[in-house]
Protein backbone atom coordinates (compact mmCIF):
# COMPACT_ATOMS: atom_id res chain seq x y z
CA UNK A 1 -3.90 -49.54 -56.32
CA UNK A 2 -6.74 -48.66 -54.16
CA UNK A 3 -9.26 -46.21 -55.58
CA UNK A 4 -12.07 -44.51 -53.15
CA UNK A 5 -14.89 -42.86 -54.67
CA UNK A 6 -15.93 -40.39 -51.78
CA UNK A 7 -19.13 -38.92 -52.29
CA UNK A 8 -21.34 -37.01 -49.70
CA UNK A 9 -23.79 -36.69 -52.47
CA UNK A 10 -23.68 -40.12 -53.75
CA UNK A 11 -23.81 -41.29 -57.87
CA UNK A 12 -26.60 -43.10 -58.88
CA UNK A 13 -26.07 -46.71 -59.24
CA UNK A 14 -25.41 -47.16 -62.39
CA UNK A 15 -22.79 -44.38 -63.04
CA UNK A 16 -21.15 -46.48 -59.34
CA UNK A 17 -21.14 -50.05 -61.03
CA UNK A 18 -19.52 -48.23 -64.07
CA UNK A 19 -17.03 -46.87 -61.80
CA UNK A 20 -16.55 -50.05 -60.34
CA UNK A 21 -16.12 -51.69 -63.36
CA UNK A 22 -13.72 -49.47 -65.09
CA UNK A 23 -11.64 -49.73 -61.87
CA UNK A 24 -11.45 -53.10 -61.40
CA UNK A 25 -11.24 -54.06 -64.86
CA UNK A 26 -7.79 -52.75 -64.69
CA UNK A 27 -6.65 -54.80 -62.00
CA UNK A 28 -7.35 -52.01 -58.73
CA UNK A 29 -9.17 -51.89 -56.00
CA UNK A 30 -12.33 -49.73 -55.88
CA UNK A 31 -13.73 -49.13 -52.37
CA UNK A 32 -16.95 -46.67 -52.03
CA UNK A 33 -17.89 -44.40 -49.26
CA UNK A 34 -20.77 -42.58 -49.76
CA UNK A 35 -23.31 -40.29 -47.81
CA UNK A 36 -20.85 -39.71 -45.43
CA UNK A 37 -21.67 -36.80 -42.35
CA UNK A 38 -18.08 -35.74 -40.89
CA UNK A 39 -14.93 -35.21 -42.78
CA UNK A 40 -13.35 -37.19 -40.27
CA UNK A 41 -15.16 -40.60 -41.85
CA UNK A 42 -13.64 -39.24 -45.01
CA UNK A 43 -9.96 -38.83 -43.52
CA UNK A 44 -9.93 -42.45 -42.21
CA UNK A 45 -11.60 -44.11 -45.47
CA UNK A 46 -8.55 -42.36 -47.68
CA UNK A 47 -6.29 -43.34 -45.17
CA UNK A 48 -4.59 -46.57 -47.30
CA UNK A 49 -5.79 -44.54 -51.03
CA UNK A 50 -3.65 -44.07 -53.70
CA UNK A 51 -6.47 -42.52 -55.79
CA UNK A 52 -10.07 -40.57 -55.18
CA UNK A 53 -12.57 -39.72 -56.78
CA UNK A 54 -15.08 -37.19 -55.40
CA UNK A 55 -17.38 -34.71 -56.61
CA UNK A 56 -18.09 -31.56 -54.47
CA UNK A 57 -16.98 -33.01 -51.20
CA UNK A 58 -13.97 -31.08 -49.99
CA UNK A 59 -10.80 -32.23 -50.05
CA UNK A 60 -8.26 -29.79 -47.83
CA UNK A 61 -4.98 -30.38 -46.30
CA UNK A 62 -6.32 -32.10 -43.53
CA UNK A 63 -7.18 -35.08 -45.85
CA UNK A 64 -3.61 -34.94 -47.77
CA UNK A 65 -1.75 -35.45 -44.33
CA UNK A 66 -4.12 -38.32 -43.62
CA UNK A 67 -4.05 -40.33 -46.84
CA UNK A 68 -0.04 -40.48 -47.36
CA UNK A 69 -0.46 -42.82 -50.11
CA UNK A 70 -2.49 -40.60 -52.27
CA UNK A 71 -0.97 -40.23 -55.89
CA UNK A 72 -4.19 -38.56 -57.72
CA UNK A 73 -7.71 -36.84 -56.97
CA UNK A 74 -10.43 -36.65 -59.56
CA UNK A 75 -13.14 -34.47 -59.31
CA UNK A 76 -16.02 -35.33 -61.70
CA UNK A 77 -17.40 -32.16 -62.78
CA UNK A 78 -15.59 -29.08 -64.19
CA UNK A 79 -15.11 -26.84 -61.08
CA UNK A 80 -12.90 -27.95 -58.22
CA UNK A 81 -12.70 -24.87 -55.99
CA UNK A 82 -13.60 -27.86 -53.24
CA UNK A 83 -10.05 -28.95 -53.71
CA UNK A 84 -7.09 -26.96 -52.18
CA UNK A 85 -5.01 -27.47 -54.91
CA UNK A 86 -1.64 -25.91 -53.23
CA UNK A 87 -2.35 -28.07 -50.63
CA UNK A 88 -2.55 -31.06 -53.03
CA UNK A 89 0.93 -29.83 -54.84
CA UNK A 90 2.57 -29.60 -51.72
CA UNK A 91 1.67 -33.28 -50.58
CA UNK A 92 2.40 -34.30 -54.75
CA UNK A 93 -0.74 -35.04 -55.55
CA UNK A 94 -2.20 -34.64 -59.40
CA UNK A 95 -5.58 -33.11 -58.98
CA UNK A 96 -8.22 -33.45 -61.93
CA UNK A 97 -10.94 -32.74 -63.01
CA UNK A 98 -13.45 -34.17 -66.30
CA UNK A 99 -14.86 -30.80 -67.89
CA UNK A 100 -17.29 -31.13 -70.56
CA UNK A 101 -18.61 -34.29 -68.95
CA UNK A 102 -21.32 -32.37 -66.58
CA UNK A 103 -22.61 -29.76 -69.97
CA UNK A 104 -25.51 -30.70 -71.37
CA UNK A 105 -26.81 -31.10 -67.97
CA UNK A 106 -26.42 -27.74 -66.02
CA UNK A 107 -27.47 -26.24 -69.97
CA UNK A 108 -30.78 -27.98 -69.68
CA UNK A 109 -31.22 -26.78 -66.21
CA UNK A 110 -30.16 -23.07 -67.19
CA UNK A 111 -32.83 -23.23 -69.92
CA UNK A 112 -35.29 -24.50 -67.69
CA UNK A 113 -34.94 -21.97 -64.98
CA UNK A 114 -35.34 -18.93 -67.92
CA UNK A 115 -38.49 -20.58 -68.59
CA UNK A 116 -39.38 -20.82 -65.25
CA UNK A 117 -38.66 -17.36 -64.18
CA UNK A 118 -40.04 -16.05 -67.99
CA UNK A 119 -43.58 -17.71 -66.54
CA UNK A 120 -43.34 -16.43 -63.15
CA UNK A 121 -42.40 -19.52 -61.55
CA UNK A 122 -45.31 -20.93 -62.87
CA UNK A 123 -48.04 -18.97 -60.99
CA UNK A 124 -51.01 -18.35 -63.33
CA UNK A 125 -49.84 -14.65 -64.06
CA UNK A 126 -49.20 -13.87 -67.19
CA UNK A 127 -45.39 -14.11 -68.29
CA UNK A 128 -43.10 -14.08 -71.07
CA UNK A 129 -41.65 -16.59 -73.94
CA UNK A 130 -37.79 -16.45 -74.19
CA UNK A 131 -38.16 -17.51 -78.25
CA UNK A 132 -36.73 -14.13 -80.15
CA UNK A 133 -35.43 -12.73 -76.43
CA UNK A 134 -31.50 -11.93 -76.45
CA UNK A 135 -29.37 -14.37 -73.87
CA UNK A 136 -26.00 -13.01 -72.67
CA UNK A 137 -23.51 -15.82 -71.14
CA UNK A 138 -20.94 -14.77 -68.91
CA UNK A 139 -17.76 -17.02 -70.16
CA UNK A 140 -18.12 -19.39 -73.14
CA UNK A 141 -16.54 -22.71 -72.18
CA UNK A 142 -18.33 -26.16 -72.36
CA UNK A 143 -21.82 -25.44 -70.61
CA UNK A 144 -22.42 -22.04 -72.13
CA UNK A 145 -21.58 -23.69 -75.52
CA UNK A 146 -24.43 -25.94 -74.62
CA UNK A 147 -26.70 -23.67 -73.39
CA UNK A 148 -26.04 -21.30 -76.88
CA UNK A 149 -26.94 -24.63 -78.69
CA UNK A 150 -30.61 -25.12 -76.55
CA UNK A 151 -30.94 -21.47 -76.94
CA UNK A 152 -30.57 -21.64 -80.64
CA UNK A 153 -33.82 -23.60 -80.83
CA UNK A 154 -35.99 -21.22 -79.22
CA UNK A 155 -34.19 -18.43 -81.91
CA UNK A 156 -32.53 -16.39 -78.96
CA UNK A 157 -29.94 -13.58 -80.09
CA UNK A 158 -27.36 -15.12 -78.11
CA UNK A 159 -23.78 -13.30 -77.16
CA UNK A 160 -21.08 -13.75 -74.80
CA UNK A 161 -18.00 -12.45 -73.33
CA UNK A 162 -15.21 -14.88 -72.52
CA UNK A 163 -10.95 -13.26 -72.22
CA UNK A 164 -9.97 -16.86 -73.16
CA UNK A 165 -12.27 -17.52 -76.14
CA UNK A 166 -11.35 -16.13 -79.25
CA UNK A 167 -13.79 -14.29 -80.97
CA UNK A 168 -13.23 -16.11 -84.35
CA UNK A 169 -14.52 -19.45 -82.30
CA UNK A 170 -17.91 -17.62 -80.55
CA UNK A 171 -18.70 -16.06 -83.95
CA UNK A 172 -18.60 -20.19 -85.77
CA UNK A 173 -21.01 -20.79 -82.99
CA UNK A 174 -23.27 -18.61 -84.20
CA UNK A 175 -22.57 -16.52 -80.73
CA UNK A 176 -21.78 -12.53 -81.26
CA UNK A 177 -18.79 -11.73 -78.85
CA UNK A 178 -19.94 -8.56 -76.58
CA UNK A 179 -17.49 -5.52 -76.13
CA UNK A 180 -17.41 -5.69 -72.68
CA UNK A 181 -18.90 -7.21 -69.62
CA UNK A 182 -21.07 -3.95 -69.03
CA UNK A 183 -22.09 -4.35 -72.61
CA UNK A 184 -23.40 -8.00 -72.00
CA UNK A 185 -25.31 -7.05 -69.10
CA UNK A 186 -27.03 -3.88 -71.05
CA UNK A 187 -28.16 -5.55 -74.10
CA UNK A 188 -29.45 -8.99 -72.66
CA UNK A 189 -33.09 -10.25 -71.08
CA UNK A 190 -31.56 -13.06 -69.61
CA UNK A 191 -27.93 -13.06 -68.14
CA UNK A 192 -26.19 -16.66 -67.44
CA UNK A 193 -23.50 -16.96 -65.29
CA UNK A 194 -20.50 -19.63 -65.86
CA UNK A 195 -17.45 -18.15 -64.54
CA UNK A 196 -15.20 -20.02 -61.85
CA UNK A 197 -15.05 -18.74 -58.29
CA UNK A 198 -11.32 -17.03 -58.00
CA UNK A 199 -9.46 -14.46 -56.14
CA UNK A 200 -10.55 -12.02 -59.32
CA UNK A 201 -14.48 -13.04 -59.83
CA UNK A 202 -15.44 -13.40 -56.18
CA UNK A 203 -18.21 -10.75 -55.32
CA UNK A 204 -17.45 -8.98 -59.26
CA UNK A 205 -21.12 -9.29 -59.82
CA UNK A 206 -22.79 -6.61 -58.09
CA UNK A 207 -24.68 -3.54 -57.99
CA UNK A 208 -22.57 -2.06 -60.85
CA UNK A 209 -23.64 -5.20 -63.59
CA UNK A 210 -26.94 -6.19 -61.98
CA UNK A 211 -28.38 -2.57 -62.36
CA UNK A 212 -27.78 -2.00 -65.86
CA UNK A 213 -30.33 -4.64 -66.67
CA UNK A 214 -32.88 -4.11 -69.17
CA UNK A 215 -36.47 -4.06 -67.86
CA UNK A 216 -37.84 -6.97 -66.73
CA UNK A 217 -34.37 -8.75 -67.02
CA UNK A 218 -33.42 -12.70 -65.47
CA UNK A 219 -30.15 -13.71 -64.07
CA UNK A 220 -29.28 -17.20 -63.85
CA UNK A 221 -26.56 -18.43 -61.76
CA UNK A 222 -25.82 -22.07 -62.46
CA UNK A 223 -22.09 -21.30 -61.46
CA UNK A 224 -20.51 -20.64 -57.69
CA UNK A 225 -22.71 -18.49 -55.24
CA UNK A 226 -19.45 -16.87 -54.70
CA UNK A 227 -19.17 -15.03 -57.68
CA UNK A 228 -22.08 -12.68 -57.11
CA UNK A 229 -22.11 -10.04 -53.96
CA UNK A 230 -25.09 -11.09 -52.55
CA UNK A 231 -25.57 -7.84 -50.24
CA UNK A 232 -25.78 -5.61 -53.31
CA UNK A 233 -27.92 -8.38 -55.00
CA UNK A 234 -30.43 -7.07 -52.54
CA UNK A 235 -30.23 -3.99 -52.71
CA UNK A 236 -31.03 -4.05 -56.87
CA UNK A 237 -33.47 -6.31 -56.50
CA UNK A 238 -34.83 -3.68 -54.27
CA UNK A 239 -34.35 -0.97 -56.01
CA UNK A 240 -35.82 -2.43 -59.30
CA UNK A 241 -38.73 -4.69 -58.54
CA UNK A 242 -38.64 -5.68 -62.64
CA UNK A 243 -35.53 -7.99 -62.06
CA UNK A 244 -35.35 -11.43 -61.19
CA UNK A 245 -32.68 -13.82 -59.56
CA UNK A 246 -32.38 -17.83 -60.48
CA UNK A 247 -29.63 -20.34 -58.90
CA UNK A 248 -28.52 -23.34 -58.91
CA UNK A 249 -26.46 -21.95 -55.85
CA UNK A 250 -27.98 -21.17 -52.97
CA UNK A 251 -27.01 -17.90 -51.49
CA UNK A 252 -25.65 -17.29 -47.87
CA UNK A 253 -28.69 -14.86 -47.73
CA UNK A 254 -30.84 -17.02 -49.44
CA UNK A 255 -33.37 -16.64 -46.91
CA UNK A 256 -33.36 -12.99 -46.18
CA UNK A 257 -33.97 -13.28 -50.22
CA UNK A 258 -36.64 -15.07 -50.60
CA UNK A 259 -38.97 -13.46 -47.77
CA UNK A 260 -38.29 -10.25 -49.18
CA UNK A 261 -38.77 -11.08 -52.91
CA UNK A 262 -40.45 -14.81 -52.91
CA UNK A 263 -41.91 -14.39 -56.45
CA UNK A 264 -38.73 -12.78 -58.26
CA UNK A 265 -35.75 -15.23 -56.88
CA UNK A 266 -35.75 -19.19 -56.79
CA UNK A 267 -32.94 -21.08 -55.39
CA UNK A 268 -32.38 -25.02 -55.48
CA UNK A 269 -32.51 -27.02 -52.34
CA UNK A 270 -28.93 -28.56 -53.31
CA UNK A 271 -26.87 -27.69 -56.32
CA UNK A 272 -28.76 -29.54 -58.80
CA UNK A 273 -26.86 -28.90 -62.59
CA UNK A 274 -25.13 -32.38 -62.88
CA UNK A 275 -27.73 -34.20 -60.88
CA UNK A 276 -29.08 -36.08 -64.08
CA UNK A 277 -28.60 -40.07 -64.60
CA UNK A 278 -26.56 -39.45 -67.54
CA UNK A 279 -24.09 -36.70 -65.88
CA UNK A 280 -23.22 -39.18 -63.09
CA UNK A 281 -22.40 -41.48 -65.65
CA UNK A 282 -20.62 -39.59 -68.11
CA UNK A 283 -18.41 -37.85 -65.17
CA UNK A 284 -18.13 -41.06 -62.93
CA UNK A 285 -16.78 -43.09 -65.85
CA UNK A 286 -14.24 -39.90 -67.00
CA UNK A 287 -13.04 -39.87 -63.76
CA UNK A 288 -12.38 -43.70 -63.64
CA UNK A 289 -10.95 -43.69 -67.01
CA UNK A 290 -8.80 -40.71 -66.12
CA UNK A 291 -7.32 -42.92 -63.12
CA UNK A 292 -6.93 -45.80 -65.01
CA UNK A 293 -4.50 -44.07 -67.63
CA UNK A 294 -2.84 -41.97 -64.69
CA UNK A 295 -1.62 -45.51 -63.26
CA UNK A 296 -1.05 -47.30 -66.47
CA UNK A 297 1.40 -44.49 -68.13
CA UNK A 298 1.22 -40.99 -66.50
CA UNK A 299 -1.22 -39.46 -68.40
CA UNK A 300 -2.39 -36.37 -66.84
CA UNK A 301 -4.19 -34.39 -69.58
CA UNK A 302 -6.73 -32.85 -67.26
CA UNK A 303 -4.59 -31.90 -64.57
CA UNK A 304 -5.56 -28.51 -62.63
CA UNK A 305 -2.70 -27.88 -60.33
């Protein structure tokens, strides 16, 4: 079987001759495209597939009816809103993705940007120390779980609000579940985001949840841009000069954003959360791995569509 790792943004080098490896250990083919600038290259490249593996690249019905071979996609990462997944049904193609494998990473970075924005990006004025400060996560799945961990260690009253956690498991992680979503964003200095981008969350954070913010208040969005309305992020952040806006996403009005409040919001030039040496090899070699037992005896345990 041929397997293509696709990647616009590419792996590091390592976590690609791990890839390699694992796939040609088995006895497939591994073929690499990477850095890629039309989705065209990408079309012809998958054109003789059976499997891909690709990160946030997008992979649309355009590139099904092109690669009629294709059996399986894996995305390495958690989130796969890149991948039109009734598209993918429709052509029979498993989609996957390797959650968990990306955590620690995007955690460190969400801890590092509360820092960041606690010291005022760094500018010499005086800030504030997130030890004893209370940290609200929106949705408790692998990263938050990570981030609670980090946060632990700086003694942060942490709690969270998650419809498919049960309560039972945040309280053994030491996290206290929050009555509702209002609730979280009333009783929390620093707000993390980690929902998935879906016909329900898309634009729900807005003036309602932003605004009832304590003073002096941080959200961090290490999720999809998507999730937050970005018009009526504006229009708090101008209404209450005390707040302050972090991502790992860079808004569609990122610009308008950061001319009118350059010291309260900081955006990353490219999504950044799993760009660490060791999440490109944890999620390159899942993905592999995931391929490898898909072809050897069905296994689909990460399957998304």
């Amino acid at each position: 079987m041929k397997v293509l790792v696709a990647t616009e943004k590419p792996f590091s080098t390592k976590a690609v001759d791990g890839i390699r490896r694992a796939i040609e250990d088995a006895g497939h083919t591994f073929a690499l495209l990477e850095k890629y600038t039309d989705s065209a290259q990408l079309r012809q490249a998958a054109a003789d597939a059976e499997a891909l593996i690709v990160r946030s690249d997008i992979v649309d019905k355009s590139l099904f009816d092109a690669a009629p071979k294709l059996k399986i996609v894996v995305r390495a990462g958690a989130g796969y809103d890149n991948i039109d997944l009734q598209a993918a049904t429709e052509a029979g193609v498993v989609v996957e993705n390797t959650p968990g494998q990306n955590s620690n990473a995007v955690a460190e970075l969400v801890i590092g940007m509360a820092i960041m924005a606690a010291r005022n990006k760094y500018s010499g004025t005086t800030g504030f120390e997130i030890s004893g400060k209370r940290l609200g996560l929106q949705a408790f799945g692998q990263v938050s779980r990570h981030v609670a961990a980090i946060a632990k260690g700086f003694g942060m009253e942490i709690s969270t609000i998650d419809p498919y956690c049960p309560a039972e498991a945040m309280t053994a992680a030491g996290v206290h579940p929050a009555s509702s979503l209002e609730a979280l964003y009333e009783s929390n200095d620093i707000v993390s985001i980690h929902i998935p981008a879906t016909p329900q969350t898309v634009g729900s954070i807005g003036r309602d949840l932003i605004s009832r913010m304590p003073k002096g208040a941080i959200l961090i969005n290490t999720a999809r841009k998507e999730v937050v309305n970005e018009s009526e992020l504006a229009e708090v952040l101008e209404m209450r000069p005390d707040l302050k806006y972090f991502a790992d996403v860079k808004p569609g009005n990122a610009a308008e954003l950061s001319e009118r409040f350059a010291d309260r919001v900081f955006f990353t030039p490219k999504k950044s959360g799993a760009q660490t040496a060791e999440a490109n090899l944890n999620a390159g070699i899942a993905a592999a791995n995931q391929i490898v037992a898909f072809f050897r005896d069905g296994t689909d345990r990460f399957r998304v569509n």
